[in-house]
PDB file of N, CA and C in Angstrom:
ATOM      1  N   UNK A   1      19.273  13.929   0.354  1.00  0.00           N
ATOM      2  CA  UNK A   1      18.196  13.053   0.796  1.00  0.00           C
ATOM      3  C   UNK A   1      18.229  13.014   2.326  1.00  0.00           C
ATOM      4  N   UNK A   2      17.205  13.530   3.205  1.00  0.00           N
ATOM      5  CA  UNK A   2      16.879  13.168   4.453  1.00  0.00           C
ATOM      6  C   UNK A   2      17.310  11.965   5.150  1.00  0.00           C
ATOM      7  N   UNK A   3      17.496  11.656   6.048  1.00  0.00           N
ATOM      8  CA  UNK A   3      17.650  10.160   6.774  1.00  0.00           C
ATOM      9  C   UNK A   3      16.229   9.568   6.776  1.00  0.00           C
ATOM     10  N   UNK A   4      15.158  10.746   6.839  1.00  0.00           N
ATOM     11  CA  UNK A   4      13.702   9.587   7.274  1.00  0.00           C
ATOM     12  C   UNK A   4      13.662   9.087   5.546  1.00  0.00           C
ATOM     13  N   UNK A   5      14.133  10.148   4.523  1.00  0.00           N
ATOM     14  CA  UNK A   5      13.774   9.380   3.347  1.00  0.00           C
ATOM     15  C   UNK A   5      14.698   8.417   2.831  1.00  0.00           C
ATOM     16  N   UNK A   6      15.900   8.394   3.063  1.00  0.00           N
ATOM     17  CA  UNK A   6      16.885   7.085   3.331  1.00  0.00           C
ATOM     18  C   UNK A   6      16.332   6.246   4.032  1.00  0.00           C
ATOM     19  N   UNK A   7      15.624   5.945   5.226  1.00  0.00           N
ATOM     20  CA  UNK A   7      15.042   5.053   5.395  1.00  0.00           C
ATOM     21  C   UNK A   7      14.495   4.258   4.929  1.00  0.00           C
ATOM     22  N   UNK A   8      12.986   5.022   4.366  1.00  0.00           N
ATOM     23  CA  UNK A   8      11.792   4.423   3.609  1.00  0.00           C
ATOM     24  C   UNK A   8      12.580   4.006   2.041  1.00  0.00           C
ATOM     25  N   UNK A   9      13.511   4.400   1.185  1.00  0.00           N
ATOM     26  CA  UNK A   9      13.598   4.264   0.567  1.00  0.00           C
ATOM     27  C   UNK A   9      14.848   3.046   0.453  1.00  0.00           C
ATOM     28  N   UNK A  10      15.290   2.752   1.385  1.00  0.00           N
ATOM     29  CA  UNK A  10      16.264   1.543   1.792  1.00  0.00           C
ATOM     30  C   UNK A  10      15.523   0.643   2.080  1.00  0.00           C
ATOM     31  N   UNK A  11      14.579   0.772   3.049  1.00  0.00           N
ATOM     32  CA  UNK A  11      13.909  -0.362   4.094  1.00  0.00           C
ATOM     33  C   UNK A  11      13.308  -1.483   2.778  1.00  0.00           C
ATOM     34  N   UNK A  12      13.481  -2.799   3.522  1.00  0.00           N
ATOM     35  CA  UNK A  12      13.579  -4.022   2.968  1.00  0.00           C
ATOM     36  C   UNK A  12      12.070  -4.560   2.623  1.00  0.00           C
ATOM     37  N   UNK A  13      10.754  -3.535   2.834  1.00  0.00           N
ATOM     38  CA  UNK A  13       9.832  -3.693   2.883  1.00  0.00           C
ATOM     39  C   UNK A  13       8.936  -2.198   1.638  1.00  0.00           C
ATOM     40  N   UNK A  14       8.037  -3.404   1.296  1.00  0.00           N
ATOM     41  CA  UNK A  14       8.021  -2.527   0.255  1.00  0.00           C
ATOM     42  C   UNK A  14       6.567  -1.532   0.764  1.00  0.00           C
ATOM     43  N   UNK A  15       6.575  -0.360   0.777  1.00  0.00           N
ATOM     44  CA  UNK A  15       5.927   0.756   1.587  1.00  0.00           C
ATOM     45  C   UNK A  15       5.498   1.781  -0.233  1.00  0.00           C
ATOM     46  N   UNK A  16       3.938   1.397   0.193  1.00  0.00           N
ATOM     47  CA  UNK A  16       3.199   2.227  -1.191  1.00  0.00           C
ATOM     48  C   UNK A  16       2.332   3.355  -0.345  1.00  0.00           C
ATOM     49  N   UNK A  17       2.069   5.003  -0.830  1.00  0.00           N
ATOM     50  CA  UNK A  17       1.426   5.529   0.101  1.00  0.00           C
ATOM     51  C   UNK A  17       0.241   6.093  -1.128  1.00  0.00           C
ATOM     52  N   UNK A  18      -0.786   6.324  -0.534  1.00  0.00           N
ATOM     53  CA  UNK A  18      -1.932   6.696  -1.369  1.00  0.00           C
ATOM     54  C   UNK A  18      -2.560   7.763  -0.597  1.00  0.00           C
ATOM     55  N   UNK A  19      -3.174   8.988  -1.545  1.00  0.00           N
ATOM     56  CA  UNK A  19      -4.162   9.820  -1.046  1.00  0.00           C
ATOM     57  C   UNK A  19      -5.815   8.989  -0.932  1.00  0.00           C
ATOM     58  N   UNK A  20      -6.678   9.891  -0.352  1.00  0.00           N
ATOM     59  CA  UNK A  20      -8.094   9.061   0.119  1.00  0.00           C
ATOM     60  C   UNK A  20      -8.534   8.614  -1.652  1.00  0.00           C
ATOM     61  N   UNK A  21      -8.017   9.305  -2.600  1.00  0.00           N
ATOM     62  CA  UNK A  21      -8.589   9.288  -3.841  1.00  0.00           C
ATOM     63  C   UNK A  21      -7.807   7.681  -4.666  1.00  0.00           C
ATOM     64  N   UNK A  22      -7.119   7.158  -3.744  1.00  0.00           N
ATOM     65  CA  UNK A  22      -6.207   6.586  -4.661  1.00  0.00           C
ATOM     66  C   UNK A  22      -5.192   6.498  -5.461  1.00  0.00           C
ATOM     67  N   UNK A  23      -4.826   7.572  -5.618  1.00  0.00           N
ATOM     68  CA  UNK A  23      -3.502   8.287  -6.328  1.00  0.00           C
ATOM     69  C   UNK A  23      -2.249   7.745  -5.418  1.00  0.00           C
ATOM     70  N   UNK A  24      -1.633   7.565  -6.051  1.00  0.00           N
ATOM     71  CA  UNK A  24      -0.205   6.907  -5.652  1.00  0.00           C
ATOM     72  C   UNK A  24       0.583   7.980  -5.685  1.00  0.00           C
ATOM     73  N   UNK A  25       0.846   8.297  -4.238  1.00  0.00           N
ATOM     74  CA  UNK A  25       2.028   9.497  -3.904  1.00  0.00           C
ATOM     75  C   UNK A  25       3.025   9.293  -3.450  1.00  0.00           C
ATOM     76  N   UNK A  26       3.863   8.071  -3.437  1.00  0.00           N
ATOM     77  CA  UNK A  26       5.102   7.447  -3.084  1.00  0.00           C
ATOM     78  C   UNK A  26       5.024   5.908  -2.966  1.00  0.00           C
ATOM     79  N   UNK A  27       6.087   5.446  -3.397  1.00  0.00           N
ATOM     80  CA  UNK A  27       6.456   4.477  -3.737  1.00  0.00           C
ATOM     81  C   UNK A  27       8.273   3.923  -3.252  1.00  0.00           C
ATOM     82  N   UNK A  28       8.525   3.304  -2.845  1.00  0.00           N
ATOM     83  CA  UNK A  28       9.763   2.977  -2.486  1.00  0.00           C
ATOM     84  C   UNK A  28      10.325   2.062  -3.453  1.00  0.00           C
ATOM     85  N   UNK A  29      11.832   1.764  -3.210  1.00  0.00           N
ATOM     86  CA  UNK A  29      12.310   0.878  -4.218  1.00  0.00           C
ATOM     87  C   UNK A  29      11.924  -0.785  -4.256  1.00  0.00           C
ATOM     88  N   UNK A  30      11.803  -1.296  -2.845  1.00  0.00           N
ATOM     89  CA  UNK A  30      11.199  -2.800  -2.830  1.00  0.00           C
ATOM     90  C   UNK A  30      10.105  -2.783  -3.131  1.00  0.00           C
ATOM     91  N   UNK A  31       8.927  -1.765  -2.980  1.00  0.00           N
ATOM     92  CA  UNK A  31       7.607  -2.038  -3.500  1.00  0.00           C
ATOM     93  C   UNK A  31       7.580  -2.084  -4.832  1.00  0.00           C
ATOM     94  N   UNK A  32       8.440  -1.235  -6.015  1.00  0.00           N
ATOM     95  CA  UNK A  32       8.597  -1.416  -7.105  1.00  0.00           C
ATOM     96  C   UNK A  32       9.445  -3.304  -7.957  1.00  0.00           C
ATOM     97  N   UNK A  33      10.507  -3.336  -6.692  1.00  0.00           N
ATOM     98  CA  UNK A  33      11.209  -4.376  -7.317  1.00  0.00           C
ATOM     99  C   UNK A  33       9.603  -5.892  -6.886  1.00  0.00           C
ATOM    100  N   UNK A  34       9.145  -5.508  -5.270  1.00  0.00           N
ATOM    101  CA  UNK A  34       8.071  -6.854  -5.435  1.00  0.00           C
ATOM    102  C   UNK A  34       6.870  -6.341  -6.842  1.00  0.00           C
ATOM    103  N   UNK A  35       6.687  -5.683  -6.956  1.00  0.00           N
ATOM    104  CA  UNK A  35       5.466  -5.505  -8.090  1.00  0.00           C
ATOM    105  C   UNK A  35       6.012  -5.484  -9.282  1.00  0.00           C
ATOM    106  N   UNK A  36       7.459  -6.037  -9.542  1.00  0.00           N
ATOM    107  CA  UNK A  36       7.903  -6.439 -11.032  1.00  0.00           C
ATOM    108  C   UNK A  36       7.817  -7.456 -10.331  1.00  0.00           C
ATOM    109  N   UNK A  37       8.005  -8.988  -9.535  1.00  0.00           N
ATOM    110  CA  UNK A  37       8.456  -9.750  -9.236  1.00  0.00           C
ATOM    111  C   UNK A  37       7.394 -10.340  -9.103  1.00  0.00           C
ATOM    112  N   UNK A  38       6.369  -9.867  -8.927  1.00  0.00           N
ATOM    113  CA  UNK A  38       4.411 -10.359  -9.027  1.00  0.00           C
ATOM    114  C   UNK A  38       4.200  -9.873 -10.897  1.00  0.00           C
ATOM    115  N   UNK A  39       4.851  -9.797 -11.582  1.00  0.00           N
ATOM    116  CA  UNK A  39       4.685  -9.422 -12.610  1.00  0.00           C
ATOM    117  C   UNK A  39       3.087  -8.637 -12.582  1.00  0.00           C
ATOM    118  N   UNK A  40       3.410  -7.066 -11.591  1.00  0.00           N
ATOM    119  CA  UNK A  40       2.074  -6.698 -11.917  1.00  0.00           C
ATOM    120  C   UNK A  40       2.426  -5.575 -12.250  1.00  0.00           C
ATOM    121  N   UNK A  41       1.973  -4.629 -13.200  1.00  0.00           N
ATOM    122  CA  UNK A  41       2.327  -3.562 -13.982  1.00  0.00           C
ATOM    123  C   UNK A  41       1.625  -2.311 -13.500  1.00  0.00           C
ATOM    124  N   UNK A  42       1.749  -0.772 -13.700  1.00  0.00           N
ATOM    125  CA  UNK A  42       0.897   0.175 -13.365  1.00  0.00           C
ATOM    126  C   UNK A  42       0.994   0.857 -12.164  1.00  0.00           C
ATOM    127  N   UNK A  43       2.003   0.261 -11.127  1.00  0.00           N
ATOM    128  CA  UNK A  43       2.509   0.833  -9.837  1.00  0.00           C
ATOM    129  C   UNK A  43       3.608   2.341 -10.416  1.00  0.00           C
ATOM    130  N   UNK A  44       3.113   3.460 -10.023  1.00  0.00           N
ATOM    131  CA  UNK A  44       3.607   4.439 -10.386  1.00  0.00           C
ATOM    132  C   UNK A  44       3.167   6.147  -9.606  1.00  0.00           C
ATOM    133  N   UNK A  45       4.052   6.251  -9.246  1.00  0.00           N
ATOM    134  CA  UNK A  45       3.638   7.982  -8.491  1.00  0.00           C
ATOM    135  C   UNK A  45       3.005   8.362  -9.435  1.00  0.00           C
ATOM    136  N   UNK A  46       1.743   9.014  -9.121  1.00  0.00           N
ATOM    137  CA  UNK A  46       1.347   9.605  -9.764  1.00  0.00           C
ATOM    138  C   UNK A  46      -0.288   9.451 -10.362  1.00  0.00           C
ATOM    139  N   UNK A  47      -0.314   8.293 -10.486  1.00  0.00           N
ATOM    140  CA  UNK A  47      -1.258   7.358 -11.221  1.00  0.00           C
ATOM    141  C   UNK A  47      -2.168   6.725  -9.834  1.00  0.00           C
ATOM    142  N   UNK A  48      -3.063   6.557 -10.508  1.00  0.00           N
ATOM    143  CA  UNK A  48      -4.480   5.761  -9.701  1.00  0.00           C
ATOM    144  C   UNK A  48      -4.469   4.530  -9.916  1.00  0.00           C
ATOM    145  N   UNK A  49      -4.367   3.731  -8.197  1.00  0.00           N
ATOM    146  CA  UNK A  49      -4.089   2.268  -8.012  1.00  0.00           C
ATOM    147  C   UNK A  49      -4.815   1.291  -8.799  1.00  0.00           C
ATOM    148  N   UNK A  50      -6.405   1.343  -9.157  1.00  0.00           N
ATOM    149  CA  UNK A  50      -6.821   1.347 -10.309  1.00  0.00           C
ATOM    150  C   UNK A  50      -5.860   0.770 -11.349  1.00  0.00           C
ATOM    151  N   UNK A  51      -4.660   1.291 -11.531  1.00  0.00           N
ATOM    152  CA  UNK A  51      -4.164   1.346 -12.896  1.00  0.00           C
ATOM    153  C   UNK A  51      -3.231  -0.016 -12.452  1.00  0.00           C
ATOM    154  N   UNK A  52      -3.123  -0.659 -11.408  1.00  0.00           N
ATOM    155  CA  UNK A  52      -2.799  -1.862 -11.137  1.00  0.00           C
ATOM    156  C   UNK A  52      -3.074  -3.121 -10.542  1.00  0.00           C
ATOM    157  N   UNK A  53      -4.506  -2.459  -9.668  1.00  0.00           N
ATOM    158  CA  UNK A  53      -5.669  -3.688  -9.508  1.00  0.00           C
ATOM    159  C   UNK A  53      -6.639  -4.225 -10.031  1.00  0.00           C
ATOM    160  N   UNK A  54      -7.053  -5.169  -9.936  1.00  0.00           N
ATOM    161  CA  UNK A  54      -8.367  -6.094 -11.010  1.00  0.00           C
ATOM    162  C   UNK A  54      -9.498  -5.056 -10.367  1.00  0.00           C
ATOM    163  N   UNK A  55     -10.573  -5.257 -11.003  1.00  0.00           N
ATOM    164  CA  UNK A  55     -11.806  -3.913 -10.310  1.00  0.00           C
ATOM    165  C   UNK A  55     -12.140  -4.692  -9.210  1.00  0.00           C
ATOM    166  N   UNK A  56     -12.491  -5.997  -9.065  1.00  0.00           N
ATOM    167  CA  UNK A  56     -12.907  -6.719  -8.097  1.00  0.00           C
ATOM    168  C   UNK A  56     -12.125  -6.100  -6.423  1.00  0.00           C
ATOM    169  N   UNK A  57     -10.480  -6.262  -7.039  1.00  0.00           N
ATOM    170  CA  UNK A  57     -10.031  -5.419  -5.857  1.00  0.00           C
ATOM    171  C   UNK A  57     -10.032  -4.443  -5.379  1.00  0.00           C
ATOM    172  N   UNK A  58     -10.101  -3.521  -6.174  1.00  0.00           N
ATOM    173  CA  UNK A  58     -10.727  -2.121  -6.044  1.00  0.00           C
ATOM    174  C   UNK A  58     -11.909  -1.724  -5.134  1.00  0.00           C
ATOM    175  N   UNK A  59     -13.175  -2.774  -5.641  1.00  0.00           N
ATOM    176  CA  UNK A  59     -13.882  -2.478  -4.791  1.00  0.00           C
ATOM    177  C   UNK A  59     -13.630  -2.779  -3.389  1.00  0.00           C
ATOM    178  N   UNK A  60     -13.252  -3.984  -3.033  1.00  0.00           N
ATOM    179  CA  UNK A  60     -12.506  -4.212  -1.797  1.00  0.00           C
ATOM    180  C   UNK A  60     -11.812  -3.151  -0.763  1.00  0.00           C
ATOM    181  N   UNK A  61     -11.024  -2.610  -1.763  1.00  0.00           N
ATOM    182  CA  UNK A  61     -10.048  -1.473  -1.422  1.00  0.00           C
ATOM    183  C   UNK A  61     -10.720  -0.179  -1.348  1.00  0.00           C
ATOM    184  N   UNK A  62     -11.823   0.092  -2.142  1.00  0.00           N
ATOM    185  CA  UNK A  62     -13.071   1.312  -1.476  1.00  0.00           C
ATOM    186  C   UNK A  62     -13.975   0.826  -0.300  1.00  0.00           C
ATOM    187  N   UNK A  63     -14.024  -0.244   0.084  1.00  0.00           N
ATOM    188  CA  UNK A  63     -14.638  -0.461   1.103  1.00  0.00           C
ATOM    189  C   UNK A  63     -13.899   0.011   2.566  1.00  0.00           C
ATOM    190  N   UNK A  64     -12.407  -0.726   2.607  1.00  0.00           N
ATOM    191  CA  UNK A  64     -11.406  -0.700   3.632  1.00  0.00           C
ATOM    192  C   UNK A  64     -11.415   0.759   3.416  1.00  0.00           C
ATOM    193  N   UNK A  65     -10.971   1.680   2.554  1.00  0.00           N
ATOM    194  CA  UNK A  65     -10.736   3.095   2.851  1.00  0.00           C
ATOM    195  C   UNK A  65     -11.996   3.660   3.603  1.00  0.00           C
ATOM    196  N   UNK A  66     -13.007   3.031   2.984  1.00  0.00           N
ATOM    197  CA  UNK A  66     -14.667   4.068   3.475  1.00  0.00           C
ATOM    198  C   UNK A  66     -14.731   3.475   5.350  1.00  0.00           C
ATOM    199  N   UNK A  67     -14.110   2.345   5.398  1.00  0.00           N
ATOM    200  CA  UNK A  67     -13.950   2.214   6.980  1.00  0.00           C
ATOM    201  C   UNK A  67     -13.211   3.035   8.040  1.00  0.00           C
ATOM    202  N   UNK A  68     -11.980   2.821   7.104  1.00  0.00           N
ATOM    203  CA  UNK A  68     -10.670   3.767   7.750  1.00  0.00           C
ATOM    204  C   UNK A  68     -11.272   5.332   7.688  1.00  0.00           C
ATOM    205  N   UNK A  69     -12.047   6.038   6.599  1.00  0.00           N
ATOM    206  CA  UNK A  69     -12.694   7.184   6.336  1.00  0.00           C
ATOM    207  C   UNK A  69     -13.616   7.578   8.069  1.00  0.00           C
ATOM    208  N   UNK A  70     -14.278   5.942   8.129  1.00  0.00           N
ATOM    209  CA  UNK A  70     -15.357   6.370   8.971  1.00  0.00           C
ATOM    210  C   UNK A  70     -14.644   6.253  10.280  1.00  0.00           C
ATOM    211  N   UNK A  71     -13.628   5.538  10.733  1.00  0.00           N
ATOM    212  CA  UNK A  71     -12.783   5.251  11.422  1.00  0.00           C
ATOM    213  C   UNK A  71     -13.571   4.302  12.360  1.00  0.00           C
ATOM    214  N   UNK A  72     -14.053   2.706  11.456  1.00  0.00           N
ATOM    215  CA  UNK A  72     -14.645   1.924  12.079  1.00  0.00           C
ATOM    216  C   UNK A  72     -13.543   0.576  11.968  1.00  0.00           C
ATOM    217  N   UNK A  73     -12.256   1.338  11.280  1.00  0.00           N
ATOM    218  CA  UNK A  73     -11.343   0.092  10.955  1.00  0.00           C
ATOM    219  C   UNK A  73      -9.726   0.882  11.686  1.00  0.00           C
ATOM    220  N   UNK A  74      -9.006   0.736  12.146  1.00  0.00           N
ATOM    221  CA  UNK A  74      -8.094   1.470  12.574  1.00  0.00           C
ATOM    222  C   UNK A  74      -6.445   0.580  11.669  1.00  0.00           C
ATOM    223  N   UNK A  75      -6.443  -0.435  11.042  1.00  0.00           N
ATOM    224  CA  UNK A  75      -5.455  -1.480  10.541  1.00  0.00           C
ATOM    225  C   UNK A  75      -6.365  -2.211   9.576  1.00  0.00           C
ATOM    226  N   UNK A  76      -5.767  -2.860   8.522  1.00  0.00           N
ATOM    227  CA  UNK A  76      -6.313  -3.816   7.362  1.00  0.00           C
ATOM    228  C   UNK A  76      -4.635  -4.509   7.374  1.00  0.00           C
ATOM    229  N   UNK A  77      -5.492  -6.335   6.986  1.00  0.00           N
ATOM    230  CA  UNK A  77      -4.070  -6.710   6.705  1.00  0.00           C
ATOM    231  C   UNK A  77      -4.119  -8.004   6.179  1.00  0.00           C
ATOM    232  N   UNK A  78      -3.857  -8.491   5.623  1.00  0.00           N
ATOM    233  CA  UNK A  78      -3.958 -10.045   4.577  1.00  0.00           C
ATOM    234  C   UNK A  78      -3.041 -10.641   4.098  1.00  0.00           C
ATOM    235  N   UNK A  79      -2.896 -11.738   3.864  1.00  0.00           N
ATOM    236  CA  UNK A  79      -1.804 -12.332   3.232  1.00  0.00           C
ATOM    237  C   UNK A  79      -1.962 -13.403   1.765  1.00  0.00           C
ATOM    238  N   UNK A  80      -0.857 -13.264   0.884  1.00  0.00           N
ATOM    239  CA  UNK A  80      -1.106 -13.785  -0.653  1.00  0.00           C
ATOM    240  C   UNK A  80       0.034 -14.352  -0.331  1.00  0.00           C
ATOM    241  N   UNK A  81       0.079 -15.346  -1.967  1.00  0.00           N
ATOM    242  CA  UNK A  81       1.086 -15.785  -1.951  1.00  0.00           C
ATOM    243  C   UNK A  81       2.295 -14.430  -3.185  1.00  0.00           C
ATOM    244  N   UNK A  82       3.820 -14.879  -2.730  1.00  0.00           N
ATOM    245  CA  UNK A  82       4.510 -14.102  -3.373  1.00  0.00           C
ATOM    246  C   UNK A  82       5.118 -15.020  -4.028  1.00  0.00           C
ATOM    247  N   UNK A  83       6.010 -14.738  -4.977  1.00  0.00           N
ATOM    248  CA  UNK A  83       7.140 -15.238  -5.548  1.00  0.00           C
ATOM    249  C   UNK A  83       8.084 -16.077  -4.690  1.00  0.00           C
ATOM    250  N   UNK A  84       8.112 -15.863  -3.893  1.00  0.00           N
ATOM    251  CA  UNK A  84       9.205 -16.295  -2.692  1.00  0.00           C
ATOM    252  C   UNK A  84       8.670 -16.790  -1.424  1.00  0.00           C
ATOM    253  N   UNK A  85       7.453 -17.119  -1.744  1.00  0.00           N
ATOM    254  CA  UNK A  85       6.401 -17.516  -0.446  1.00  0.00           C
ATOM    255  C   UNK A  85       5.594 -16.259   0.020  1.00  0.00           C
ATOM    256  N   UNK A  86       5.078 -16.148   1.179  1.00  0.00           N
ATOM    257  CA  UNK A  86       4.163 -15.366   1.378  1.00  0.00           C
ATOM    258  C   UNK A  86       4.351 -14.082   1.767  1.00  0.00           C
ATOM    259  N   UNK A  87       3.356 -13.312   1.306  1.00  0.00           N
ATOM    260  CA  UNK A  87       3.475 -11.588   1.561  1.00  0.00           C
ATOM    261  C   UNK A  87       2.442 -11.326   2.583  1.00  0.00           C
ATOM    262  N   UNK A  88       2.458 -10.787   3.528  1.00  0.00           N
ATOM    263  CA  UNK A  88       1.694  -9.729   4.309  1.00  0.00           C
ATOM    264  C   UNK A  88       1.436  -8.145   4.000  1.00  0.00           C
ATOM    265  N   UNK A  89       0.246  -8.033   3.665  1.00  0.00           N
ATOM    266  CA  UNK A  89       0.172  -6.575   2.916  1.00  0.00           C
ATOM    267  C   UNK A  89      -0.175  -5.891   4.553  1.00  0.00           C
ATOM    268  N   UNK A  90      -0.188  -4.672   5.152  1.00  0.00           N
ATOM    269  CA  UNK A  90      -0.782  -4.272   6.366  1.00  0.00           C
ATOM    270  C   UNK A  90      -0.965  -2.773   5.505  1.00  0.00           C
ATOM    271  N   UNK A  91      -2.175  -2.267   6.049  1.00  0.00           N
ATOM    272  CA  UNK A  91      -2.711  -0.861   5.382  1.00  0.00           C
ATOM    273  C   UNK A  91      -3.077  -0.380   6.598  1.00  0.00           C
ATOM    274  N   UNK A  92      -2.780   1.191   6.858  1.00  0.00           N
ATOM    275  CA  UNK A  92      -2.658   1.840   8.043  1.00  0.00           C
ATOM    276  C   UNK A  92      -3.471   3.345   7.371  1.00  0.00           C
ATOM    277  N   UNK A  93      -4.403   3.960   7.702  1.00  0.00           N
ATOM    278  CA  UNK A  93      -4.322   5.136   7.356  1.00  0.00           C
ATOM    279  C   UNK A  93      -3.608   6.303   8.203  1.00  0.00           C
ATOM    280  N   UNK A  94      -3.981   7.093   7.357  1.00  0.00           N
ATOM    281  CA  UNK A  94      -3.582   8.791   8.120  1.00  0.00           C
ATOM    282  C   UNK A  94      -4.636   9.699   7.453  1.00  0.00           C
ATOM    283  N   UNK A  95      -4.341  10.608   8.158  1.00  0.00           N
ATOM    284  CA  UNK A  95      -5.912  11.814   8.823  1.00  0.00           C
ATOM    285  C   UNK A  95      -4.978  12.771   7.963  1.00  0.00           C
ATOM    286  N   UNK A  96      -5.982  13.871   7.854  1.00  0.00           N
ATOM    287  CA  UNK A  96      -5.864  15.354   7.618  1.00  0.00           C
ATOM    288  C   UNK A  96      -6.881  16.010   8.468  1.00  0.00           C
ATOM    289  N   UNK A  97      -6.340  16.536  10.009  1.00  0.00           N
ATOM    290  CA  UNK A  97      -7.357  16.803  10.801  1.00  0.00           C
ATOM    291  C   UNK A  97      -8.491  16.118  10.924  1.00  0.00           C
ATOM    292  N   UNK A  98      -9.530  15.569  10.932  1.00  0.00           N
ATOM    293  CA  UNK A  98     -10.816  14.748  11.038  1.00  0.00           C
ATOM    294  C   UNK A  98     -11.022  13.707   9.983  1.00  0.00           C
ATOM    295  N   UNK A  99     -10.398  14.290   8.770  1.00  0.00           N
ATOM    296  CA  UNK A  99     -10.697  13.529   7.447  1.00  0.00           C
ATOM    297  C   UNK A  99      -9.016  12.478   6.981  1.00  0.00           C
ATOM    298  N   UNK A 100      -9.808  11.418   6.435  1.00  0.00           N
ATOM    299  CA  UNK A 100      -9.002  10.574   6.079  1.00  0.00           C
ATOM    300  C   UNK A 100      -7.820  11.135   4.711  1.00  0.00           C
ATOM    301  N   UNK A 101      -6.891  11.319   5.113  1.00  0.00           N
ATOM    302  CA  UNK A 101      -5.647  11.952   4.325  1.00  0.00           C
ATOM    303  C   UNK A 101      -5.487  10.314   3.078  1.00  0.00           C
ATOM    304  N   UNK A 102      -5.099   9.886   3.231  1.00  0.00           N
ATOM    305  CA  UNK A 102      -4.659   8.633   2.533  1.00  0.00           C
ATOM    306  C   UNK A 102      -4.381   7.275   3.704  1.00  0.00           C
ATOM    307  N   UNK A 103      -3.585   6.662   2.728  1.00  0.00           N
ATOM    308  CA  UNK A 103      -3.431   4.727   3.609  1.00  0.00           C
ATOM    309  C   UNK A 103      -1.727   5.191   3.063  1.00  0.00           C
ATOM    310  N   UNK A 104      -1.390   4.165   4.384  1.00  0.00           N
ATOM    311  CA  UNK A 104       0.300   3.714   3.828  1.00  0.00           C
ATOM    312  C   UNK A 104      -0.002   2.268   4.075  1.00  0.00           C
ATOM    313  N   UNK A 105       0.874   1.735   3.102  1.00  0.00           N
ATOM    314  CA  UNK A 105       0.244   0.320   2.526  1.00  0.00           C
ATOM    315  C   UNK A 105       1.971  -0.457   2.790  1.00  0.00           C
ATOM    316  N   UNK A 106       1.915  -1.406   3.679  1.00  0.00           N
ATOM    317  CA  UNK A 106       3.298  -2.243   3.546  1.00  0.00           C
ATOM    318  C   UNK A 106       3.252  -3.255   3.226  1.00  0.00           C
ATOM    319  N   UNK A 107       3.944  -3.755   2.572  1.00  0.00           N
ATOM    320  CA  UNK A 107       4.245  -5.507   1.911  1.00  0.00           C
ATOM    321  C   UNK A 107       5.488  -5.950   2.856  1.00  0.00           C
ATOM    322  N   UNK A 108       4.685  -6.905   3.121  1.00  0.00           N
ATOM    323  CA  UNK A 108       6.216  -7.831   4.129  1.00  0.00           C
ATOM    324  C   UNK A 108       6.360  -8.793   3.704  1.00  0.00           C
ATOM    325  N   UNK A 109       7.829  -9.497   3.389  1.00  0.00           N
ATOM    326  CA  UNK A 109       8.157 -10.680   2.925  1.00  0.00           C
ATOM    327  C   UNK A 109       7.646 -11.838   3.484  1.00  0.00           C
ATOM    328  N   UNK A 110       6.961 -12.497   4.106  1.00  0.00           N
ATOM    329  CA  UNK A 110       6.600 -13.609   5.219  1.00  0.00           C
ATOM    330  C   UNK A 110       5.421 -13.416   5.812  1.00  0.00           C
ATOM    331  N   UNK A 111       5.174 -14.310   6.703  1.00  0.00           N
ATOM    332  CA  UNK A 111       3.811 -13.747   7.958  1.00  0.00           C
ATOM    333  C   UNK A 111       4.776 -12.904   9.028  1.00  0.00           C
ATOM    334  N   UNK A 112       3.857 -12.500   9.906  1.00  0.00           N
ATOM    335  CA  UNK A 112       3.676 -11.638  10.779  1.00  0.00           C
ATOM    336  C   UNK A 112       3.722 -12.904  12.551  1.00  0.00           C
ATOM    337  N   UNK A 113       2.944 -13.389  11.907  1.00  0.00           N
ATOM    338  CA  UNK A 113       2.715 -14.231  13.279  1.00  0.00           C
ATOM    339  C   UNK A 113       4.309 -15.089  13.730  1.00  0.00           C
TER     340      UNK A 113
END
């Protein structure tokens, strides 16, 4: 295992990465342990996020990508409540030359501020 993937896969923050399609192409171990801990099911390499958001969010979440797509949004970021008090989700994309490659999506234990 790499050190950058010892990182991501240690780090105390739970880090989900998605292609522009939604497909879940990595997943770390805290993003798995908070999404048992939100008792929310369907988080899985491989599989379409879809398979773990309400549609309502979804659409939400095609909107923020079609921004980041158009690159009229450069960061997305919100906060819920968690199990343990509050989460900060922050969504960042990445490019494939001109075109939007996917989002890396972080969950932080707390606020930000």
């Amino acid at each position: 295992m790499s050190d950058v993937t010892k990182a991501w896969e240690n780090l105390n923050t739970g880090v989900v990465v998605s292609d522009r399609d939604f497909n879940v192409t990595y997943v770390n171990k805290r993003a798995y342990e908070i999404f048992d801990e939100l008792e929310i099911a369907g988080l899985e390499v491989g599989k379409n996020m879809a398979d773990c958001h309400k549609p309502e969010t979804m659409q939400k979440l095609k909107g923020i990508y079609q921004a980041f797509a158009d690159k009229k949004m450069k960061i997305h970021y919100y906060t819920t409540d968690g199990p343990e008090g509050t989460l900060t989700i922050v969504a960042v994309p990445f490019y494939d030359g001109d075109a939007l490659g996917g989002v890396v999506e972080m969950v932080f234990e707390g606020g930000l501020a």
